[in-house]
Protein backbone atom coordinates (compact mmCIF):
# COMPACT_ATOMS: atom_id res chain seq x y z
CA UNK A 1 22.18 4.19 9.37
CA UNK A 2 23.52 1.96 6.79
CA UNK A 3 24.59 3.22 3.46
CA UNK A 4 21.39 4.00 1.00
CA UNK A 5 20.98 1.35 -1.39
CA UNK A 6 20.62 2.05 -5.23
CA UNK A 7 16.92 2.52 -6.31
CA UNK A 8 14.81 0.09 -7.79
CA UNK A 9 14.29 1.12 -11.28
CA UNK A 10 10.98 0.44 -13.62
CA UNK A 11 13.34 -1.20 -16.68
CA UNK A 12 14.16 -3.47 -14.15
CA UNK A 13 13.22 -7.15 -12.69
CA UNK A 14 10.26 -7.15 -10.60
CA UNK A 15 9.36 -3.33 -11.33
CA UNK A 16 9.50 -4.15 -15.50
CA UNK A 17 7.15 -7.06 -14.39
CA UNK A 18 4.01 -4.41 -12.98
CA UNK A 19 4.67 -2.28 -16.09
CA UNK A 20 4.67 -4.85 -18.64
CA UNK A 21 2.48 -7.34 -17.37
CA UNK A 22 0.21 -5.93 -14.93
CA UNK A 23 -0.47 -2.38 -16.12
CA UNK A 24 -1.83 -3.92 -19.38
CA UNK A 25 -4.36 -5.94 -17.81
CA UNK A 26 -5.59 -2.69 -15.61
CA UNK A 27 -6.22 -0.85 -18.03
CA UNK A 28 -8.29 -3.04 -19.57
CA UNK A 29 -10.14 -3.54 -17.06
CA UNK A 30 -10.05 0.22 -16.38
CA UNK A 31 -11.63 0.70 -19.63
CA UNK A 32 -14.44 -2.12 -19.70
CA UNK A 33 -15.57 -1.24 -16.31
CA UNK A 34 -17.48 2.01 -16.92
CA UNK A 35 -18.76 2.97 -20.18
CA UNK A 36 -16.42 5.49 -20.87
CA UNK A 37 -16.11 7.51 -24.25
CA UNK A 38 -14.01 7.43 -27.10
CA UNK A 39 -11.39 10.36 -25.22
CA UNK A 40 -11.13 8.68 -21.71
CA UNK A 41 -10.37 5.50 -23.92
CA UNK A 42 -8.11 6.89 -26.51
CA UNK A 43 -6.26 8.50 -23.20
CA UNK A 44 -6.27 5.08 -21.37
CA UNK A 45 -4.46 3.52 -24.46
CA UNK A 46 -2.01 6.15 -25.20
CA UNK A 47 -0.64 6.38 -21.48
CA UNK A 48 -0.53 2.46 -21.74
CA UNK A 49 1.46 2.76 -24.30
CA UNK A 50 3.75 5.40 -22.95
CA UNK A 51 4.55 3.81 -19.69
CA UNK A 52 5.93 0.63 -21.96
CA UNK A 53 8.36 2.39 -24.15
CA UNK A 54 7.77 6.05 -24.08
CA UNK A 55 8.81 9.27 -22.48
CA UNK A 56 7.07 10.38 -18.97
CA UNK A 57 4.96 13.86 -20.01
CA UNK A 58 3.59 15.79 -17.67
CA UNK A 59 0.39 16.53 -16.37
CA UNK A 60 -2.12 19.01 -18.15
CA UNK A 61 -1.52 22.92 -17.31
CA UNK A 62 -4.77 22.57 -15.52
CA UNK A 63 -3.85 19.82 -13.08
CA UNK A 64 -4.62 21.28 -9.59
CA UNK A 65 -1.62 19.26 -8.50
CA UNK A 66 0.55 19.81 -11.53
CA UNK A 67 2.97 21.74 -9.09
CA UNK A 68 2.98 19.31 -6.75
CA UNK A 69 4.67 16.69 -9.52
CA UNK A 70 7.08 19.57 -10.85
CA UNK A 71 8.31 19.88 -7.33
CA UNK A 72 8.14 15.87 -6.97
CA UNK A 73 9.63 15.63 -10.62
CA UNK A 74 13.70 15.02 -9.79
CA UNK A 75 14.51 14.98 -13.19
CA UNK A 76 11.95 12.05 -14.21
CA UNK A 77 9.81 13.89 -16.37
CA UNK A 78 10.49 13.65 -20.00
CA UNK A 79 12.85 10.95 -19.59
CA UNK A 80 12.43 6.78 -20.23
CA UNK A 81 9.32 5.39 -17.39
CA UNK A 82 12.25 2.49 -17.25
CA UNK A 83 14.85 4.79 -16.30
CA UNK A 84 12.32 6.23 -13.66
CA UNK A 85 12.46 4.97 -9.42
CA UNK A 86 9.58 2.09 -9.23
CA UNK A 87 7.82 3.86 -6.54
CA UNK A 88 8.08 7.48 -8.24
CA UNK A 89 6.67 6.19 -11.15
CA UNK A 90 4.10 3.45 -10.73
CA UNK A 91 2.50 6.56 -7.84
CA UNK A 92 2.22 8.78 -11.45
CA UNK A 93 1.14 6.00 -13.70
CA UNK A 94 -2.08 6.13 -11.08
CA UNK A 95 -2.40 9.33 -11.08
CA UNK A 96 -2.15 9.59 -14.88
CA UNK A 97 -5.06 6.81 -14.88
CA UNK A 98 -7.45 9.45 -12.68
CA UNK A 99 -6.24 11.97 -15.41
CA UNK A 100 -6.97 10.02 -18.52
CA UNK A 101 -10.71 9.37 -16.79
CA UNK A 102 -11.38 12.84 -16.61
CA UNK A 103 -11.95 11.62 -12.30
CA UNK A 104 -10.94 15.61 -11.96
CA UNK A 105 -12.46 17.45 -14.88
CA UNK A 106 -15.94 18.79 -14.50
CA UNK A 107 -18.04 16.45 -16.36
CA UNK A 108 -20.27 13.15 -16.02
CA UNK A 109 -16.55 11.16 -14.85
CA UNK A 110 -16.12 14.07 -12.00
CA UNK A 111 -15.34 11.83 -8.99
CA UNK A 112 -15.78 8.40 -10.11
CA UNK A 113 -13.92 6.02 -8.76
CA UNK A 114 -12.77 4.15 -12.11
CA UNK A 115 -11.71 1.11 -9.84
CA UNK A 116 -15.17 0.68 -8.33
CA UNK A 117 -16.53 -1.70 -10.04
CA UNK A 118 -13.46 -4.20 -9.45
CA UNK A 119 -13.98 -3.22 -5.87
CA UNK A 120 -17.30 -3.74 -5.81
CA UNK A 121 -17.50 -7.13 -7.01
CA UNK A 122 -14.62 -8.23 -4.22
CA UNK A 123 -17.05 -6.59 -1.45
CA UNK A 124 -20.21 -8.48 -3.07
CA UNK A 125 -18.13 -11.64 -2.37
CA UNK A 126 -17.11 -10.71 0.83
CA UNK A 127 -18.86 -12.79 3.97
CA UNK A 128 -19.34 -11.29 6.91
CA UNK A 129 -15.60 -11.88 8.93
CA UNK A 130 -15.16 -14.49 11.84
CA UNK A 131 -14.59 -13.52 15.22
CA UNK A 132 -11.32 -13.67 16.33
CA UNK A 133 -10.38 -15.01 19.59
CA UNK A 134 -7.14 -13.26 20.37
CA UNK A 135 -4.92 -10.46 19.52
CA UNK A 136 -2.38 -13.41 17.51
CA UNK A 137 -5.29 -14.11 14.96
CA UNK A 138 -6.35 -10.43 14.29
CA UNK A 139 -3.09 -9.83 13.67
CA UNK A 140 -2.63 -12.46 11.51
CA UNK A 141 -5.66 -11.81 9.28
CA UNK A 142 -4.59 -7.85 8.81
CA UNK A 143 -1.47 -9.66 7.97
CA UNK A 144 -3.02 -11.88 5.09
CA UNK A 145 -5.54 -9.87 4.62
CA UNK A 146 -3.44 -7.60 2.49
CA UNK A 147 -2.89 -10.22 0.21
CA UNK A 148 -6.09 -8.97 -1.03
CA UNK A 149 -4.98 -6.62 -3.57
CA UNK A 150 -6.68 -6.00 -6.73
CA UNK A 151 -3.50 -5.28 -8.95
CA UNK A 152 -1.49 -7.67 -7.29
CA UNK A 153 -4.35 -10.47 -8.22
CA UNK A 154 -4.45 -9.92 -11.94
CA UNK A 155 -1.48 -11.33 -12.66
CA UNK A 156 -0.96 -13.75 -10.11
CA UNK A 157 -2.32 -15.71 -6.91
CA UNK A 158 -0.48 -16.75 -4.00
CA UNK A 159 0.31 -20.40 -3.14
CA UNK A 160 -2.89 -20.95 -0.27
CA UNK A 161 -6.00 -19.48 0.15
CA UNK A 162 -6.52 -17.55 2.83
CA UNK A 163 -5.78 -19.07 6.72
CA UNK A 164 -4.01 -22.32 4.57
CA UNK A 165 -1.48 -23.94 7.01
CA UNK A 166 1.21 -22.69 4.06
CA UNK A 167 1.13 -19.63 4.85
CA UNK A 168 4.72 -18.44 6.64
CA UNK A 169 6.10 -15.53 8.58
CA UNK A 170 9.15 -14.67 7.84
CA UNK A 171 9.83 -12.27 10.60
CA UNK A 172 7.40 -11.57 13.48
CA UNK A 173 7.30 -9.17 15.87
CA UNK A 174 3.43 -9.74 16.99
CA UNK A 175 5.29 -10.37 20.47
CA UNK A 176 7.12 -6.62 20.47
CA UNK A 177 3.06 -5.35 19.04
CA UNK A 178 1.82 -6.18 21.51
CA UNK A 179 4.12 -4.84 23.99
CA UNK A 180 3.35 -1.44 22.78
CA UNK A 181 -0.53 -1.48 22.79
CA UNK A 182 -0.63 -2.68 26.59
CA UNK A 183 1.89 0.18 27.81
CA UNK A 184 0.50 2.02 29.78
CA UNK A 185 0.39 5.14 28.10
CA UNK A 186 -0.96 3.42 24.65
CA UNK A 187 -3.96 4.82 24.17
CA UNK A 188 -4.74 5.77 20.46
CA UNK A 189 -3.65 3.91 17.59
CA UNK A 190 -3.49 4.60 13.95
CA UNK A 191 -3.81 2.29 10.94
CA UNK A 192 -2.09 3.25 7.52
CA UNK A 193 -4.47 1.67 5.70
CA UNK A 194 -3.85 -0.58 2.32
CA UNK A 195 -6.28 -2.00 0.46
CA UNK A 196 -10.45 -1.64 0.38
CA UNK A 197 -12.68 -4.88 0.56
CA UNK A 198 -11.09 -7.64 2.59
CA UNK A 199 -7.83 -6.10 3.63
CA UNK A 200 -9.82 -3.02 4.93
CA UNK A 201 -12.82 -5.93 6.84
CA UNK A 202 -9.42 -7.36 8.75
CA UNK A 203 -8.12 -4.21 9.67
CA UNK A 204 -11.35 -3.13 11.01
CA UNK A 205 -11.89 -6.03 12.64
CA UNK A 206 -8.17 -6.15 14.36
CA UNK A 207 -9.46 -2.21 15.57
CA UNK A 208 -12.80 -3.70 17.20
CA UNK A 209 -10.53 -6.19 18.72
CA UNK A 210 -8.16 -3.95 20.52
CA UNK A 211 -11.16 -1.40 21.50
CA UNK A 212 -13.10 -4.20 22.73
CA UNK A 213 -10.35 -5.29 24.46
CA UNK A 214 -10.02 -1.65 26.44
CA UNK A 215 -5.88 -1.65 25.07
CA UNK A 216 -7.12 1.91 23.28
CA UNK A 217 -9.59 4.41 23.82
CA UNK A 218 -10.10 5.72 19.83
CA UNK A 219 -8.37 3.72 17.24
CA UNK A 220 -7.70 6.11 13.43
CA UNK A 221 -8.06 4.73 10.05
CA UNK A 222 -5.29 6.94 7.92
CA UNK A 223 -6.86 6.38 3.82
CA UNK A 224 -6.21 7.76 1.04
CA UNK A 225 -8.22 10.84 -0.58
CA UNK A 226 -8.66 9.90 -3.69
CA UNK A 227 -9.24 6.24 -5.98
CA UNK A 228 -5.18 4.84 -5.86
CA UNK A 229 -3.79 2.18 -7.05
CA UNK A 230 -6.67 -0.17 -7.86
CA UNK A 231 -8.12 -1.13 -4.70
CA UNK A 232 -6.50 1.45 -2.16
CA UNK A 233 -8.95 2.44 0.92
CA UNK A 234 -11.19 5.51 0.95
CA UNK A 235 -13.12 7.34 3.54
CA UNK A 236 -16.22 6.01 1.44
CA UNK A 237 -14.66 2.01 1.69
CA UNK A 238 -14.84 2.31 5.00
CA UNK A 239 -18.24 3.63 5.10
CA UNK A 240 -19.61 0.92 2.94
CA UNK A 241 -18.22 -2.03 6.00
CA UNK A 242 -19.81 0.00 8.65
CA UNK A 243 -16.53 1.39 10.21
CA UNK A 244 -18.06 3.81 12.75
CA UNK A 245 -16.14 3.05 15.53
CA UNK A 246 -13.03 4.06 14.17
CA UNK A 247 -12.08 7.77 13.00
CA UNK A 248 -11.04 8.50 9.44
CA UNK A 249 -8.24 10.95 8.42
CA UNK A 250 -6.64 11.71 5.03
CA UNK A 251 -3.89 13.41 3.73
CA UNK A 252 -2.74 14.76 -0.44
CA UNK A 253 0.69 12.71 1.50
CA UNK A 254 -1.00 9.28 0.87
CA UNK A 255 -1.45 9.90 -3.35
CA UNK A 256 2.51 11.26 -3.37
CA UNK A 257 5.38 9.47 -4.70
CA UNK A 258 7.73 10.00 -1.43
CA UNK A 259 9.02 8.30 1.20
CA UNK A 260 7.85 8.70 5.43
CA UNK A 261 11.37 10.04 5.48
CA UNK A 262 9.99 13.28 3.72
CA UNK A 263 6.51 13.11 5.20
CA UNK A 264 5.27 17.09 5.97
CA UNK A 265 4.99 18.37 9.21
CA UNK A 266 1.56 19.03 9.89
CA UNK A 267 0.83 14.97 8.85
CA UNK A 268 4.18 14.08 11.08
CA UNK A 269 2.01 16.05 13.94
CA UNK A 270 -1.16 14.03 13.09
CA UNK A 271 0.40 10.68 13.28
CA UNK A 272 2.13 12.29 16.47
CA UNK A 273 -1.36 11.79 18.20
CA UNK A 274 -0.72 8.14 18.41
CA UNK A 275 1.55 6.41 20.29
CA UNK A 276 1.35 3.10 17.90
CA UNK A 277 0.99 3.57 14.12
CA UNK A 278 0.41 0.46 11.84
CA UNK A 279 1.51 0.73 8.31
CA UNK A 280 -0.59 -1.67 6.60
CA UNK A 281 0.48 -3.55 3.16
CA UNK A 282 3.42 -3.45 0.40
CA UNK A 283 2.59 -0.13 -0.63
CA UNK A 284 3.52 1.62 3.27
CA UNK A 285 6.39 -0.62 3.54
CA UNK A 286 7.88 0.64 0.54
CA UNK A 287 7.65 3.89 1.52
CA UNK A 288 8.40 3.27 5.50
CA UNK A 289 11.79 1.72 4.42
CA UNK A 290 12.54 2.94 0.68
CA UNK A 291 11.89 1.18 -2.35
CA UNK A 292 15.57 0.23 -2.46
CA UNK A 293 18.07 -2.63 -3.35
CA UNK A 294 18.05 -3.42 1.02
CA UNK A 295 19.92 -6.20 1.77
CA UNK A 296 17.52 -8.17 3.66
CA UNK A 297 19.54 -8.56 6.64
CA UNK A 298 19.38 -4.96 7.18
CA UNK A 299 17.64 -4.02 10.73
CA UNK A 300 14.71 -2.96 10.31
CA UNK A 301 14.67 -0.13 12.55
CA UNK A 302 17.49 0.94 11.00
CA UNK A 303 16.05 0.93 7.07
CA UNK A 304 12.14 2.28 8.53
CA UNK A 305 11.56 6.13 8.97
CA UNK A 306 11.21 7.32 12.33
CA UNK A 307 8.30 9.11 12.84
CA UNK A 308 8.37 9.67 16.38
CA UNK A 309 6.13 6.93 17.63
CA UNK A 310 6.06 3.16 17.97
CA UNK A 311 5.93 1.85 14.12
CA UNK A 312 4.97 -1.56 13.55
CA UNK A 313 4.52 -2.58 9.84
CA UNK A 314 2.02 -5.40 8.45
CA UNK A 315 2.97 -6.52 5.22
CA UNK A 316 2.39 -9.67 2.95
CA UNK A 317 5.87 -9.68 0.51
CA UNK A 318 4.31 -8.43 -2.93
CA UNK A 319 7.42 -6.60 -3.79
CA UNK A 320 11.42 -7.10 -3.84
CA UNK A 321 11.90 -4.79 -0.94
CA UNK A 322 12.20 -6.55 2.76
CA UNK A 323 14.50 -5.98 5.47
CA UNK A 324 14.58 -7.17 9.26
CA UNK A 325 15.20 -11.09 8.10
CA UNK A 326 18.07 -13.84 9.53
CA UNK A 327 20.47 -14.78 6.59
CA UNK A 328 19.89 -18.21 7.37
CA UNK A 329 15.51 -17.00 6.55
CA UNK A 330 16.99 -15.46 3.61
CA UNK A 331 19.44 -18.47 2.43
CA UNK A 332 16.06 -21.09 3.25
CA UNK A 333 13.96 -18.70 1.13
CA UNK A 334 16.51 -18.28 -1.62
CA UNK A 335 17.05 -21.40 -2.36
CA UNK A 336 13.92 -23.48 -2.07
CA UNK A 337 11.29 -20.46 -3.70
CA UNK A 338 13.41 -18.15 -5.89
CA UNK A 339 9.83 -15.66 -5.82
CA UNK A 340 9.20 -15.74 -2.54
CA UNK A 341 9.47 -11.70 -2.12
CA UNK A 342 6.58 -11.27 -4.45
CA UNK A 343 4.99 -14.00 -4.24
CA UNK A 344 2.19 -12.78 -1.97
CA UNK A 345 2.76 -16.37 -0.29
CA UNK A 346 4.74 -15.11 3.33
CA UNK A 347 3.57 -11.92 5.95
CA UNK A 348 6.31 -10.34 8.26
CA UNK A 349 4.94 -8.17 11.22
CA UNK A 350 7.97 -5.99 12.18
CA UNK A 351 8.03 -3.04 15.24
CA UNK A 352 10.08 -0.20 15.96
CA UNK A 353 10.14 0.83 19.26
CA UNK A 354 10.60 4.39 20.79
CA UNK A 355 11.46 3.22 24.26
């Protein structure tokens, strides 16, 4: 394994840029979307205005999970958000959003998802989804399709609509994917799953595909268990585009602030099940890799987690982190589109082998 890289810190380029420009515009939005009272608003504001120059407090005594963030905690709490890891602290900012919206508390907010109704409209616009003719263009629309993220799109869009000739690979692997769901012993897959809405109608789609096809007798959709960041996949997304042909697992894993690295055992044996497992979007890569300060030249089987199965990550570049690339991708990229990590404009399918 190559040395750890330092890192990436909130007070710091792309991370500062979520905080300062993005967060505001959530919580806005948070806070027009449902008619929420005078507390959940006054507690919308005041964590707002923590996160931008403030101290990181703690969850209530009550928290059913308040343990699980002391035990997460590493120091953070009570100290700067900007001196805080980007992916330890933009995981508590949403959780600190669920708080603030009483989503826990007995009450008339018990359970509502306070990033429905920006959900919702995306799924009111969304047409039913071509059929794909072959296991390239599935891939390539899970691939794009997580370009389809809610907090991503408030404060920017990427260069191309959706299927425009612009959009660019930077590393692809589809060749090595698909490889591992025709051995012979690939029978179950499992999806990490991103986003709701369009993300979420690709990925089901790319499962029909490879069920249709016979490559895999069940196919698992792993979401999260709770409303996360903005327009993260539930058990009841899936519901609402029909997924019955696919299984749906959760896991209190997929709402933490850690890396796969650190995943718990009994999730490690889930995902064991499989012998492919997708991780889907920005979010998973982070966490497959580490939200570090990679050089991009790293390999990127040795930056990703192993979790004891064939890994193959689908990703549009939303985020500084990216490994697996050719420094002469890296010098191109560099020089001619200075954003191009974040952008939201490039994919990268990348597999990690067991055999």
């Amino acid at each position: 394994m190559p040395t750890r890289p330092p890192d990436l810190l909130v007070g710091r380029g792309f991370a500062r840029e979520v905080f300062h420009d993005r967060h505001p515009t959530l919580i806005r939005q948070v806070a027009a979307g449902r008619p929420y009272g005078d507390d959940q608003r006054a507690r919308l504001d005041a964590l707002l205005a923590e996160s931008l120059g403030g101290d990181i407090a703690r969850l209530p005594d009550d928290a059913a999970d308040r343990a699980d963030w002391e035990a997460w905690d590493e120091g953070f709490l009570g100290r700067p958000w900007a001196d805080a890891p980007f992916l330890w602290a933009e995981s508590y900012f949403y959780r600190r959003v669920l708080d603030a919206v009483d989503y826990f508390r007995p009450g008339p907010w018990h359970g509502v998802d306070p990033f429905g109704p920006m959900k919702d409209a995306e799924l009111a616009d969304l047409g039913a989804a071509p059929a794909a003719a072959d296991f390239d263009a599935v891939v390539r629309a899970a691939v794009f399709g997580n370009r389809a993220d809610l907090s991503f799109l408030m404060q920017q869009r990427p260069t191309g609509a959706h299927g425009d000739p612009t959009d660019a690979f930077v590393a692809d692997d589809t060749a090595a994917f698909w490889r591992e769901v025709t051995r012979d012993d690939t029978r179950s897959v499992g999806v990490i799953t991103d986003n709701a809405g369009r993300e979420l109608a690709a990925d089901l789609a790319m499962a029909g595909w490879l069920l249709d096809a016979g490559l895999v007798d069940d196919l698992t959709l792993h979401v999260k268990p709770v409303p996360y960041y903005v327009s993260d996949a539930t058990a009841s997304d899936v519901d609402k585009l029909g997924g019955g042909r696919v299984a749906v697992r959760t896991h209190g894993f997929w709402v933490s602030p850690l890396t796969f690295d650190r995943m718990p055992a009994d999730l490690r044996a889930d995902l064991g099940r499989h012998q492919v497992v997708v991780a889907k979007g920005d979010l998973n890569y982070r966490r497959l890799v580490g939200d570090l300060a990679w050089d991009p030249t790293t390999p990127f089987g040795d930056a990703a987690a192993d979790l004891g199965v064939a890994v193959v990550a689908l990703r549009t570049c939303k985020s500084e982190v990216v490994v697996g690339l050719d420094a002469a991708t890296v010098a191109r990229l560099d020089a001619a589109e200075p954003r191009w990590r974040v952008s939201g404009r490039h994919g990268l399918v990348q597999a990690r082998s067991t055999a």
